[in-house]
N, C-alpha and C. Protein backbone atom coordinates (compact mmCIF):
# COMPACT_ATOMS: atom_id res chain seq x y z
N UNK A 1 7.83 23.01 -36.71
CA UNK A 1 7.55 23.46 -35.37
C UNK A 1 6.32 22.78 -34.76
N UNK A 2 5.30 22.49 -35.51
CA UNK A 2 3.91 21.68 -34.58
C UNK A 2 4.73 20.30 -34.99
N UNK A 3 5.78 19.38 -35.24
CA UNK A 3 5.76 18.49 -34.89
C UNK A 3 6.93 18.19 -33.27
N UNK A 4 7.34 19.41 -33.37
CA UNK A 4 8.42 19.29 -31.99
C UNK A 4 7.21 19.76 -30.96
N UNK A 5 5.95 20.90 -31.11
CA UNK A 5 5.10 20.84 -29.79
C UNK A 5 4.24 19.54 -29.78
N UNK A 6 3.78 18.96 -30.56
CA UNK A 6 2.89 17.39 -30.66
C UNK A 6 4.13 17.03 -29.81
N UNK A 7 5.27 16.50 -30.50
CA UNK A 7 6.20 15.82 -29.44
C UNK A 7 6.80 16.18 -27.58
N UNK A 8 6.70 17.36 -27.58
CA UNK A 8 6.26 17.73 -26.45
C UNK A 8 5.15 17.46 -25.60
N UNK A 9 4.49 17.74 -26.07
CA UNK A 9 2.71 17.57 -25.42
C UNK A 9 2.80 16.35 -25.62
N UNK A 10 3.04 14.91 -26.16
CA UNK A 10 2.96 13.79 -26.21
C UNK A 10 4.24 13.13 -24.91
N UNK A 11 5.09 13.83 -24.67
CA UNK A 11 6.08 13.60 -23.85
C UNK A 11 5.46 13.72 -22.44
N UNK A 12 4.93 14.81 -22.47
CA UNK A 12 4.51 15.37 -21.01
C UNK A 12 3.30 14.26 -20.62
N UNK A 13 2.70 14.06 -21.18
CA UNK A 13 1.23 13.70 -21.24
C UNK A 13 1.87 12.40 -20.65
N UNK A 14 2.84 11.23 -21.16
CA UNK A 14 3.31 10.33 -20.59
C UNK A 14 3.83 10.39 -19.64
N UNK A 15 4.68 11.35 -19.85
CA UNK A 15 4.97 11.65 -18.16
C UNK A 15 3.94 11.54 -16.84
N UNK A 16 2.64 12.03 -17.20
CA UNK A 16 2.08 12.43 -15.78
C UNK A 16 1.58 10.90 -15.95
N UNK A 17 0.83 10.49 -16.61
CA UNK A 17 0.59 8.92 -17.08
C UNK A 17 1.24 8.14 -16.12
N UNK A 18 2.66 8.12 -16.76
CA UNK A 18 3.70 7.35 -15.65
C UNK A 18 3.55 7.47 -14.24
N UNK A 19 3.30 8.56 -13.93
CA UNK A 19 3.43 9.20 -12.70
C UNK A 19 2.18 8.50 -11.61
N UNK A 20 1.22 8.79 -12.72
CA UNK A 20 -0.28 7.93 -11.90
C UNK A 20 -0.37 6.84 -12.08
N UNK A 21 0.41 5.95 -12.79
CA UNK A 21 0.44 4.67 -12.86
C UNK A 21 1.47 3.82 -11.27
N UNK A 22 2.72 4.63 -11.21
CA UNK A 22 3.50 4.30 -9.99
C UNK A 22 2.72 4.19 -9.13
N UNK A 23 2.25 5.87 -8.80
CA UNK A 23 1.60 6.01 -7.95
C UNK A 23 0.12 4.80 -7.49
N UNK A 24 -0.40 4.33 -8.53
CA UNK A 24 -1.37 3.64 -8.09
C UNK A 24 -1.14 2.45 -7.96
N UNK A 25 0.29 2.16 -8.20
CA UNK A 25 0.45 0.72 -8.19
C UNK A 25 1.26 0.65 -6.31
N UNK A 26 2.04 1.22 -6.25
CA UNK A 26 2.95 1.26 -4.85
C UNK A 26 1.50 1.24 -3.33
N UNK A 27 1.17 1.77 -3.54
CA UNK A 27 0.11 2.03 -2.74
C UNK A 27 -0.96 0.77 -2.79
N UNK A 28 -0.81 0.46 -0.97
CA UNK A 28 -1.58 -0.77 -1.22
C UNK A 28 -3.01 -0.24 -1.09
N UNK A 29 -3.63 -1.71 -1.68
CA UNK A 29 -5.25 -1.29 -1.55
C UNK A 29 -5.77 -1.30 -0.27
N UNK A 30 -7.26 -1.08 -0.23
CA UNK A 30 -7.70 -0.80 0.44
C UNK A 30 -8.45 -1.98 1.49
N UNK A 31 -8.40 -3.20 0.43
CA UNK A 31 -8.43 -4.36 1.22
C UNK A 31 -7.55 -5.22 2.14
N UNK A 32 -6.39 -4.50 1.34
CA UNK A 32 -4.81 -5.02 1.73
C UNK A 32 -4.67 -3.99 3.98
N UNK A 33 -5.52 -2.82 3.50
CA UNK A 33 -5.35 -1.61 4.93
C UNK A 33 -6.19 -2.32 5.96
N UNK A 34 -7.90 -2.77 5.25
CA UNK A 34 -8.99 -3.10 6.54
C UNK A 34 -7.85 -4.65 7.15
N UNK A 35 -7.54 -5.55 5.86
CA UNK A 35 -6.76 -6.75 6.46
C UNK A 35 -5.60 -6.39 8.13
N UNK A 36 -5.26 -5.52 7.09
CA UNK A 36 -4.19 -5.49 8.33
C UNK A 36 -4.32 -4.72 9.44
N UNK A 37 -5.11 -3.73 9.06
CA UNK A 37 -5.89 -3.15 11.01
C UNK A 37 -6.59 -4.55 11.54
N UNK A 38 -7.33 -5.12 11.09
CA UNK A 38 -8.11 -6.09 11.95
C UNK A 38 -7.16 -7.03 12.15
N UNK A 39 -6.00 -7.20 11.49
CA UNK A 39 -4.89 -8.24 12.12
C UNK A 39 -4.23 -7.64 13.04
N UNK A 40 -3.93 -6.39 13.48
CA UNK A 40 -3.24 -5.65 14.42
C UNK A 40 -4.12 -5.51 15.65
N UNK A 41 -5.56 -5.55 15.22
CA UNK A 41 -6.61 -5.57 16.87
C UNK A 41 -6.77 -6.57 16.93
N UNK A 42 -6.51 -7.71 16.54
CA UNK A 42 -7.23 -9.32 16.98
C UNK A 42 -5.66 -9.67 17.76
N UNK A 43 -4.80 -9.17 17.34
CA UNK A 43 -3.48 -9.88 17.96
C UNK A 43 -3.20 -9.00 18.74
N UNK A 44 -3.39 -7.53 19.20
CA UNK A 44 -3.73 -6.82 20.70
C UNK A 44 -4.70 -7.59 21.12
N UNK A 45 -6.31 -7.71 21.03
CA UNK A 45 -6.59 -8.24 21.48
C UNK A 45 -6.28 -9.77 22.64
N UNK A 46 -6.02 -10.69 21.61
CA UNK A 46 -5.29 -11.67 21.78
C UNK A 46 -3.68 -11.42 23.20
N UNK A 47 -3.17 -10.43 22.52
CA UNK A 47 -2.14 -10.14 23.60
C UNK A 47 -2.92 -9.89 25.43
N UNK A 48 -4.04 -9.43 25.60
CA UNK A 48 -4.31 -8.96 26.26
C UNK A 48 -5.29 -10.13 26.87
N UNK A 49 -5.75 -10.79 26.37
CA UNK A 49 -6.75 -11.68 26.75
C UNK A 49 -5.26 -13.38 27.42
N UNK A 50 -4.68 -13.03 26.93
CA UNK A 50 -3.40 -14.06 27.17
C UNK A 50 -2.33 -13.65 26.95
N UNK A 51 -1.93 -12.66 27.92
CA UNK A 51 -0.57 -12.42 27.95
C UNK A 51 0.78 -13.55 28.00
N UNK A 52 0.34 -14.31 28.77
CA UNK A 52 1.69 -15.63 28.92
C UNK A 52 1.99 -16.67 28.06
N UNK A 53 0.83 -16.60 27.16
CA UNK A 53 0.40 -17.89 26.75
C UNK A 53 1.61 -18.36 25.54
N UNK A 54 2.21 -17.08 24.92
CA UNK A 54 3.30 -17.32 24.43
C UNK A 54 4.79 -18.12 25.23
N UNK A 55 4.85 -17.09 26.59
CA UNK A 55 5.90 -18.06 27.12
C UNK A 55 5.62 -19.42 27.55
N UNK A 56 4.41 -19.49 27.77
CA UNK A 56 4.10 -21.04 28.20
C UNK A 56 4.21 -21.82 27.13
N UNK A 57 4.10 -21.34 25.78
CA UNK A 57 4.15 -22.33 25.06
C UNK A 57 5.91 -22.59 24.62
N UNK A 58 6.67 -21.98 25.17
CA UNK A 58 8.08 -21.73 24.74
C UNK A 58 8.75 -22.81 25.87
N UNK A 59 8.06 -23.15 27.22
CA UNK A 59 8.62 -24.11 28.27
C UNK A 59 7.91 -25.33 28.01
């Protein structure tokens, strides 16, 4: 019987393991978040400072 609860408690224990390992891997970092807000305000920006400049470059 204490080798089926060790095997239990050794089961579970991987389990949550697993669990925080997904979890920390799926989730981007935090360098990966500031990158891409400041790429989303420089290219509003950009949109706004030259709205046409795309179609002009398309004629």
């Amino acid at each position: 019987m204490p080798a089926l609860r060790r095997n239990v408690a050794l089961t579970a224990l991987a389990g949550v393991g697993a669990l925080v390992a997904v979890n920390t891997l799926t989730k981007p970092s935090k360098t990966q978040s500031i990158a891409a807000g400041m790429r989303r305000q420089l290219d509003d920006y950009n949109s706004d400072i030259h709205p046409d400049s795309t179609e002009q470059s398309l004629n």
